[in-house]
C-alpha atoms as a PDB file:
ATOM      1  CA  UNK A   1       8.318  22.241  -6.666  1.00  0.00           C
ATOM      2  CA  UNK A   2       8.703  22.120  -3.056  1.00  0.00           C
ATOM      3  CA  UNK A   3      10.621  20.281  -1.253  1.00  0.00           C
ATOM      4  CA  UNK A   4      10.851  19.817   2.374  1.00  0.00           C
ATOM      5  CA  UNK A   5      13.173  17.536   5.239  1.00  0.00           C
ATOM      6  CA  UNK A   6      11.556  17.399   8.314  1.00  0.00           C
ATOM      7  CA  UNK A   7      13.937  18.567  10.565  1.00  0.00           C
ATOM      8  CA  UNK A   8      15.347  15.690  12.801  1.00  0.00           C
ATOM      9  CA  UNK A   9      14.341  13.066  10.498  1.00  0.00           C
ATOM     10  CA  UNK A  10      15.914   9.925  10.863  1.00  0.00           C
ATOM     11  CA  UNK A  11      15.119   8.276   7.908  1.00  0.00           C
ATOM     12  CA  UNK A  12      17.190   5.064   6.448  1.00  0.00           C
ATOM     13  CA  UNK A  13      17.214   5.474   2.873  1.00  0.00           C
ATOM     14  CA  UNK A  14      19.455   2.902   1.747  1.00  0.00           C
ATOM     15  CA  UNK A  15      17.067   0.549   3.943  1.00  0.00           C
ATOM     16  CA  UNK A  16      13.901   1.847   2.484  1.00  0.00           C
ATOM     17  CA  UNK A  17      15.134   1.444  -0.458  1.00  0.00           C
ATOM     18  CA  UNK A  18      15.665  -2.143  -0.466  1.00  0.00           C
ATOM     19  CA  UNK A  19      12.365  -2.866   1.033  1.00  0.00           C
ATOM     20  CA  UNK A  20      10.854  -1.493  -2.214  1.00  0.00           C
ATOM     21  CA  UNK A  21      13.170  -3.330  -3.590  1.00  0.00           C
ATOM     22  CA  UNK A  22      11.832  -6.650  -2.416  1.00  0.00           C
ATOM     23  CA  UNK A  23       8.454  -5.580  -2.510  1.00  0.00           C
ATOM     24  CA  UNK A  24       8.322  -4.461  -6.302  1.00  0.00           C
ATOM     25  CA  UNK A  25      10.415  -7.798  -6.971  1.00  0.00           C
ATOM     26  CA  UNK A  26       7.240  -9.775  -5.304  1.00  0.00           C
ATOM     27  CA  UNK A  27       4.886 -11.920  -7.589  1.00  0.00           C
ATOM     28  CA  UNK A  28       2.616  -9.388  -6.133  1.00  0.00           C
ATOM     29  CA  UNK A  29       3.742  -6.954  -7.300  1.00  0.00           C
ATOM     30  CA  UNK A  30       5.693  -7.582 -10.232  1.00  0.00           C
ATOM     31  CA  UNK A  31       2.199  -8.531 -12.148  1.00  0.00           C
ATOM     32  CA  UNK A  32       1.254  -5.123 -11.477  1.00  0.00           C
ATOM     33  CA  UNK A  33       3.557  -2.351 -13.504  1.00  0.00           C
ATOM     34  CA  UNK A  34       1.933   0.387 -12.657  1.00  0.00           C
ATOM     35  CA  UNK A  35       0.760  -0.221  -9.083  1.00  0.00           C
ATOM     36  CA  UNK A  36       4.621  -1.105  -8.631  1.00  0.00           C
ATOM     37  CA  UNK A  37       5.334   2.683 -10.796  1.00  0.00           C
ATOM     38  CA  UNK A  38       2.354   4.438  -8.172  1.00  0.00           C
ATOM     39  CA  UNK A  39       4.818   3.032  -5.417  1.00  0.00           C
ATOM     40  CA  UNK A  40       8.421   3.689  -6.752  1.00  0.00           C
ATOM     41  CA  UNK A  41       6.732   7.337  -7.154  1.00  0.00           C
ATOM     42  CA  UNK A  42       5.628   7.669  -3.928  1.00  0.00           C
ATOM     43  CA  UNK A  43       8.889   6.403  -1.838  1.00  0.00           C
ATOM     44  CA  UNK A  44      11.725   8.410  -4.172  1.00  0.00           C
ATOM     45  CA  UNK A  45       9.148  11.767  -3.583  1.00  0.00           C
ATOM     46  CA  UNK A  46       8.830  11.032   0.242  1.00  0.00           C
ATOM     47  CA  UNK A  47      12.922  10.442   0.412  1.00  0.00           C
ATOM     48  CA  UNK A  48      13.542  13.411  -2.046  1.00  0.00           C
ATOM     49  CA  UNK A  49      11.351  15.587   0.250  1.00  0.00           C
ATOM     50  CA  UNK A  50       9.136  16.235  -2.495  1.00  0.00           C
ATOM     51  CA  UNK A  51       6.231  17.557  -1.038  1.00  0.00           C
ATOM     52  CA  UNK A  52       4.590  18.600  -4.056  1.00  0.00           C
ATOM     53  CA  UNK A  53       5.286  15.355  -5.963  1.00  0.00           C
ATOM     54  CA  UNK A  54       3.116  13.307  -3.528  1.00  0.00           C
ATOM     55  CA  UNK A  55      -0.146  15.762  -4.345  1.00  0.00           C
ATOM     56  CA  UNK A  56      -2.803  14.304  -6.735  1.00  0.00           C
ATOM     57  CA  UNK A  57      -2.157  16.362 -10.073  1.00  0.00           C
ATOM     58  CA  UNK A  58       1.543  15.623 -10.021  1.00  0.00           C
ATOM     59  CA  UNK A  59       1.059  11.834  -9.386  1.00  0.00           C
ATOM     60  CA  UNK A  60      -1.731  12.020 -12.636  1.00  0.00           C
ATOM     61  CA  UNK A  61       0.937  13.844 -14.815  1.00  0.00           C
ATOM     62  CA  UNK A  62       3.956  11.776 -13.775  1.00  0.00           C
ATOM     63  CA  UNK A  63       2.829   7.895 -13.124  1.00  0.00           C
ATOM     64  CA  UNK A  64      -0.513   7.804 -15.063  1.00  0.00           C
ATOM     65  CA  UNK A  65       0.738  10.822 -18.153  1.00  0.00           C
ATOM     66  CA  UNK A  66      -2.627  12.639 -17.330  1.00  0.00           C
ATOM     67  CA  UNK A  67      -2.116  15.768 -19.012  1.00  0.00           C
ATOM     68  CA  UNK A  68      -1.491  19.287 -17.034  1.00  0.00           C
ATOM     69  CA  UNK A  69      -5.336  20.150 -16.872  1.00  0.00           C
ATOM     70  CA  UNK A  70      -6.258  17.004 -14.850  1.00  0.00           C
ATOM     71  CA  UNK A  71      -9.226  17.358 -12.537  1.00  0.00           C
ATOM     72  CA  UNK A  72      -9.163  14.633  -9.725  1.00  0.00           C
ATOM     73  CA  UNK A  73     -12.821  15.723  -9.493  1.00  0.00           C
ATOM     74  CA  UNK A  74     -13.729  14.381 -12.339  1.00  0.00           C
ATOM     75  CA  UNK A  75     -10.838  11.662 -13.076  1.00  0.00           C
ATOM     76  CA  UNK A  76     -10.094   9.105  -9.829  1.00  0.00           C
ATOM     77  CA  UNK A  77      -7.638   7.127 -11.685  1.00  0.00           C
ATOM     78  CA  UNK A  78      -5.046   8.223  -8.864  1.00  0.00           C
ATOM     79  CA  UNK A  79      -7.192   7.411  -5.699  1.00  0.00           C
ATOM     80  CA  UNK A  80      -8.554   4.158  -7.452  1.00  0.00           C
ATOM     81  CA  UNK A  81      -4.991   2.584  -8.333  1.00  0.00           C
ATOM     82  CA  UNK A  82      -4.284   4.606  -4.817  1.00  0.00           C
ATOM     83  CA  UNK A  83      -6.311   2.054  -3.185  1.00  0.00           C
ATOM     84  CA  UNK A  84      -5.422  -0.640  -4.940  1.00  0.00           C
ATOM     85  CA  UNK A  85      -1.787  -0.376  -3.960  1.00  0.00           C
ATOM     86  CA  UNK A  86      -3.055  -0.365  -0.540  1.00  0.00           C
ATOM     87  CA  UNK A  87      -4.588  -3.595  -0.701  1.00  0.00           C
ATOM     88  CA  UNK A  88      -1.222  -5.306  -2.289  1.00  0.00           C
ATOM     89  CA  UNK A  89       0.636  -3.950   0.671  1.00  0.00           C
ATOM     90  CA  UNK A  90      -1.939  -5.820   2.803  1.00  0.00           C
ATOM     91  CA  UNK A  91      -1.416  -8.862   0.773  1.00  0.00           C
ATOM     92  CA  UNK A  92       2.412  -8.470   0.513  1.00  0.00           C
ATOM     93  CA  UNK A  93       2.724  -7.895   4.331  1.00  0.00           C
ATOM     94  CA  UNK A  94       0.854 -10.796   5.077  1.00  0.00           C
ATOM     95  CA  UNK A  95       2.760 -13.110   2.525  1.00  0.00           C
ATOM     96  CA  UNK A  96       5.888 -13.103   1.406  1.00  0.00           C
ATOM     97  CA  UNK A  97       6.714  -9.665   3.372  1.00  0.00           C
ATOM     98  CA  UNK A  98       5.487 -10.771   7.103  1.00  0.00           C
ATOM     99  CA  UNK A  99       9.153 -10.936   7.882  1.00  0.00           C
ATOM    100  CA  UNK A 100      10.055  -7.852   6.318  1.00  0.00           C
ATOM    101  CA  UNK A 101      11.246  -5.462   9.375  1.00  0.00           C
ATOM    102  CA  UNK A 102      11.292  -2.451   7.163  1.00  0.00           C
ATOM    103  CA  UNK A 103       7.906  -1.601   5.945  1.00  0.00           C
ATOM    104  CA  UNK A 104       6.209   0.793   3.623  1.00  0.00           C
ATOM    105  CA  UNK A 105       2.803   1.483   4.342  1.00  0.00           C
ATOM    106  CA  UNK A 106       0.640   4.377   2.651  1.00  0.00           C
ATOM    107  CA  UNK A 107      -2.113   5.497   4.854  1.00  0.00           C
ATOM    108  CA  UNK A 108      -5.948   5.540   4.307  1.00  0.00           C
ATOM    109  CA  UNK A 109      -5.850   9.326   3.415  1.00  0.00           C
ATOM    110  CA  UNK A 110      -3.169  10.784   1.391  1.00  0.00           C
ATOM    111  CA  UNK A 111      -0.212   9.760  -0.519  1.00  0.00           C
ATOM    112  CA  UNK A 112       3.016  10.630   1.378  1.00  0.00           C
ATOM    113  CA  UNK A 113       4.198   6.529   2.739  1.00  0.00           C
ATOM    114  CA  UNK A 114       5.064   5.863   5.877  1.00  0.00           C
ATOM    115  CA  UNK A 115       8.029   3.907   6.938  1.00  0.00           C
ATOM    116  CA  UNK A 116       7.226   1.811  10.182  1.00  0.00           C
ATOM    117  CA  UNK A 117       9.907  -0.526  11.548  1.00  0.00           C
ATOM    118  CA  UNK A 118       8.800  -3.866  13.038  1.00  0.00           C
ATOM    119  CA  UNK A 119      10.695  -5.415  15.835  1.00  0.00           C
ATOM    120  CA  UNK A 120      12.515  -7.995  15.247  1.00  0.00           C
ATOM    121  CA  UNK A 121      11.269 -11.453  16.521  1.00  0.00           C
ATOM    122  CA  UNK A 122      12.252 -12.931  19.692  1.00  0.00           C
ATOM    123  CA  UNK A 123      14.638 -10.051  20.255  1.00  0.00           C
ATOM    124  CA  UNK A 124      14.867  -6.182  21.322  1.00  0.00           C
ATOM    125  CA  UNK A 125      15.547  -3.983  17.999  1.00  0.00           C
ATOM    126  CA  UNK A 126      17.441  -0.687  19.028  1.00  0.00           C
ATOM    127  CA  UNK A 127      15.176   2.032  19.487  1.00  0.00           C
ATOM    128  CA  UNK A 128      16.489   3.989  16.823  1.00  0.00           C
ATOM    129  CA  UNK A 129      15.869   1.419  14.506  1.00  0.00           C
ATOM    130  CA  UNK A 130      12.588   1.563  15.422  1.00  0.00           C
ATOM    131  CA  UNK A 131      11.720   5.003  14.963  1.00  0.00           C
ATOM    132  CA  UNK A 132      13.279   5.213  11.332  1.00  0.00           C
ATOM    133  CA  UNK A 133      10.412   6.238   9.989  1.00  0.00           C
ATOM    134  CA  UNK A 134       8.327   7.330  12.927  1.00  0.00           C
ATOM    135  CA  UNK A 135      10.469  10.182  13.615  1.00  0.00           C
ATOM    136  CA  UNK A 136       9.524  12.216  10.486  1.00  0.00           C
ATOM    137  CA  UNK A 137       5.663  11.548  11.565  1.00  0.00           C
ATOM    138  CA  UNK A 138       6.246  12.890  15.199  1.00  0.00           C
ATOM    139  CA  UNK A 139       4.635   9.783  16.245  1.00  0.00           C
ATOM    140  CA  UNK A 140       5.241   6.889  18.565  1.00  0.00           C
ATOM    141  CA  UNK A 141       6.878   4.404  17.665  1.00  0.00           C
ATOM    142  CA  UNK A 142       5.116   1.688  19.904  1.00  0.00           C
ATOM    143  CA  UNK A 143       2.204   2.673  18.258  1.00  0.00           C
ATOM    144  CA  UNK A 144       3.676   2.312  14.593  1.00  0.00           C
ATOM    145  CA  UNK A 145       4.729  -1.256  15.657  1.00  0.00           C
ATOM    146  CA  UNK A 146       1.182  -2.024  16.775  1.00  0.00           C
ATOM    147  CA  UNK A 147      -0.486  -0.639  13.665  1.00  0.00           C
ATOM    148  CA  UNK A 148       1.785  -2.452  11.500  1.00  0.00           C
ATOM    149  CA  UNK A 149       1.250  -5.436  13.364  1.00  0.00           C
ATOM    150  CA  UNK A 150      -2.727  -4.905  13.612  1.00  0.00           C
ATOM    151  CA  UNK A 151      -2.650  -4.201   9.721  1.00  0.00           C
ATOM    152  CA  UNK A 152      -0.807  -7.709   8.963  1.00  0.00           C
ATOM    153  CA  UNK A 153      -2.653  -9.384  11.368  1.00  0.00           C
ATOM    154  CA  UNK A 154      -5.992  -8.540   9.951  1.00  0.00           C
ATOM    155  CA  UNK A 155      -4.930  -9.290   6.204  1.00  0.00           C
ATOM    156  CA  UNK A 156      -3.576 -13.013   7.036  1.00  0.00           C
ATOM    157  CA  UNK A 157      -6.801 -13.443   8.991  1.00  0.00           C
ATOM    158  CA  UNK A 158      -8.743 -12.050   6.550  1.00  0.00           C
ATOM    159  CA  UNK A 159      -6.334 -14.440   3.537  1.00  0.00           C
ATOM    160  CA  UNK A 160      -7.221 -17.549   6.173  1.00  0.00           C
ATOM    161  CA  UNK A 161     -10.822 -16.597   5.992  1.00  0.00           C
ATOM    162  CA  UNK A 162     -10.803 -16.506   2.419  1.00  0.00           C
ATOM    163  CA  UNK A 163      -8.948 -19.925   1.474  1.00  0.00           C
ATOM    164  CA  UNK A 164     -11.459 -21.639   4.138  1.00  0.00           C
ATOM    165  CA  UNK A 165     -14.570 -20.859   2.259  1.00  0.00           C
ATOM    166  CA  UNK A 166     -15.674 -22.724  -0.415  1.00  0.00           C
ATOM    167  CA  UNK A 167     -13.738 -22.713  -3.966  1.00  0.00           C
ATOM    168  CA  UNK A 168     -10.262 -22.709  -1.402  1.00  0.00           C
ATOM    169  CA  UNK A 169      -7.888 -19.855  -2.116  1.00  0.00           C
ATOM    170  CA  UNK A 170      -7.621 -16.748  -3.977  1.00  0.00           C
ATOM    171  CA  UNK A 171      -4.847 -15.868  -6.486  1.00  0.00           C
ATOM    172  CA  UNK A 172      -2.499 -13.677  -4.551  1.00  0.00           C
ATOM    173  CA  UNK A 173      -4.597 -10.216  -5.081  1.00  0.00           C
ATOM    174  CA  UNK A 174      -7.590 -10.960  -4.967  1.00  0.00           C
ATOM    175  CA  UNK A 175     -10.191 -10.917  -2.179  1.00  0.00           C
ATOM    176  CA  UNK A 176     -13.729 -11.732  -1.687  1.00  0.00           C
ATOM    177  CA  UNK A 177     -15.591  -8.899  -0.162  1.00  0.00           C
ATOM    178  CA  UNK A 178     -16.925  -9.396   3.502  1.00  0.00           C
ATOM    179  CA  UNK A 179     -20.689  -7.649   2.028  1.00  0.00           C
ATOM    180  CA  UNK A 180     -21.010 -10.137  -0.568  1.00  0.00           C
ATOM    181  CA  UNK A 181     -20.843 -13.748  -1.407  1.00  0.00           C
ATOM    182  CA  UNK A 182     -22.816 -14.356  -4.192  1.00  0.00           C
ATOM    183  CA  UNK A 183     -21.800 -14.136  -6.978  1.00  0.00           C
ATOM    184  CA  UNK A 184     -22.034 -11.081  -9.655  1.00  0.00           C
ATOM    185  CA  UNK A 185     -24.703 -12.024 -12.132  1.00  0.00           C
ATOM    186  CA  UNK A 186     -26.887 -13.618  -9.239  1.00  0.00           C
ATOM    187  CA  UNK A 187     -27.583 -10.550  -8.118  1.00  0.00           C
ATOM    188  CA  UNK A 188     -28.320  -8.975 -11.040  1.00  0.00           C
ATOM    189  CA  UNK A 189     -29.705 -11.520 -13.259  1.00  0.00           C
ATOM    190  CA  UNK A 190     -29.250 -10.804 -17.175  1.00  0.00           C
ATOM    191  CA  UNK A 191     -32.318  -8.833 -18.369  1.00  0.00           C
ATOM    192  CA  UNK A 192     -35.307 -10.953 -20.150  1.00  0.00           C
ATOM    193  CA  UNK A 193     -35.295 -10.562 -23.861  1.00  0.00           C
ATOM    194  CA  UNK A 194     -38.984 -10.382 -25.731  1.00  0.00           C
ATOM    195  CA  UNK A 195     -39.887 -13.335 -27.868  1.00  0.00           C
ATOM    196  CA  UNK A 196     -41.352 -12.806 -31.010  1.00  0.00           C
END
């Protein structure tokens, strides 16, 4: 097992901690056991330095009890509930979270979380504050404020969209897909049975 601290980091653990916290307590989330399990995972690993616990066998064998000879080849149950916890951040940030000014966000790629701070509205946060978890990235932390911000932004416009359509909102979630609005079995109609 490998662990690893990335010298100079800065993180806030006690913080980070009770942003999962809140998040995993979220109707969200809380209807969601193992998405909420995937995350829990994924923040003690990052904080314990775990590299090797945030790699794609080890999250199998741990969260999902794949056994040792998993093949994420052939078995996507990590990337697909991967991707699902994505899109419950999304939803969480732009809900009950969009004050939260500790976030936990897992990128596109990969499973190691990030841990952007927002500012704090209508005044200056301290620029170590800021950089909490931009620090162990090597990144700016402007630019972790605007991608947090762009990422919330897009998911309440995108929630907005969805409850103006027709049949009003969606269960906190859900979302309709941009590609398609009909739906299911109107595009595939039911296959016509022979009669005798």
């Amino acid at each position: 097992m490998t662990k690893h601290r990335d010298p100079g980091s800065t993180l806030d653990e006690d913080r980070i901690r009770d942003a999962l916290a809140r998040i995993l307590a979220s109707d969200t989330f809380s209807r969601s056991p193992k998405i909420s399990l995937l995350l829990s995972h994924l923040v003690e690993r990052r904080l314990a330095g775990d590299e090797e616990g945030l790699k794609e066998p080890q999250i199998a064998q741990t969260v999902f009890g794949q056994p040792k000879e998993f093949n994420p080849r052939s078995n996507p149950i990590v990337r697909v509930n991967a991707s699902r916890l994505r899109n419950l951040l999304r939803v969480y940030y732009a809900g009950p979270g969009q004050d939260d000014d500790q976030c936990i966000l897992l990128p596109d790629v990969g499973y190691r979380p990030d841990f952007p701070r927002r500012k704090a509205h209508g005044s200056e946060a301290s620029s170590s504050a800021e950089t909490a978890g931009d620090t162990v990235n090597g990144s700016q932390p402007q630019a972790a404020n605007e991608d947090t911000a762009n990422m919330t932004g897009r998911a309440a416009a995108a929630s907005s969209a969805a409850s103006s359509r027709v049949g009003g909102a969606l269960p906190p979630g859900m979302r309709r897909s941009a590609r398609s609005c009909a739906p299911w079995r109107s595009v595939f109609p039911p296959p016509m049975r022979d009669r005798a």
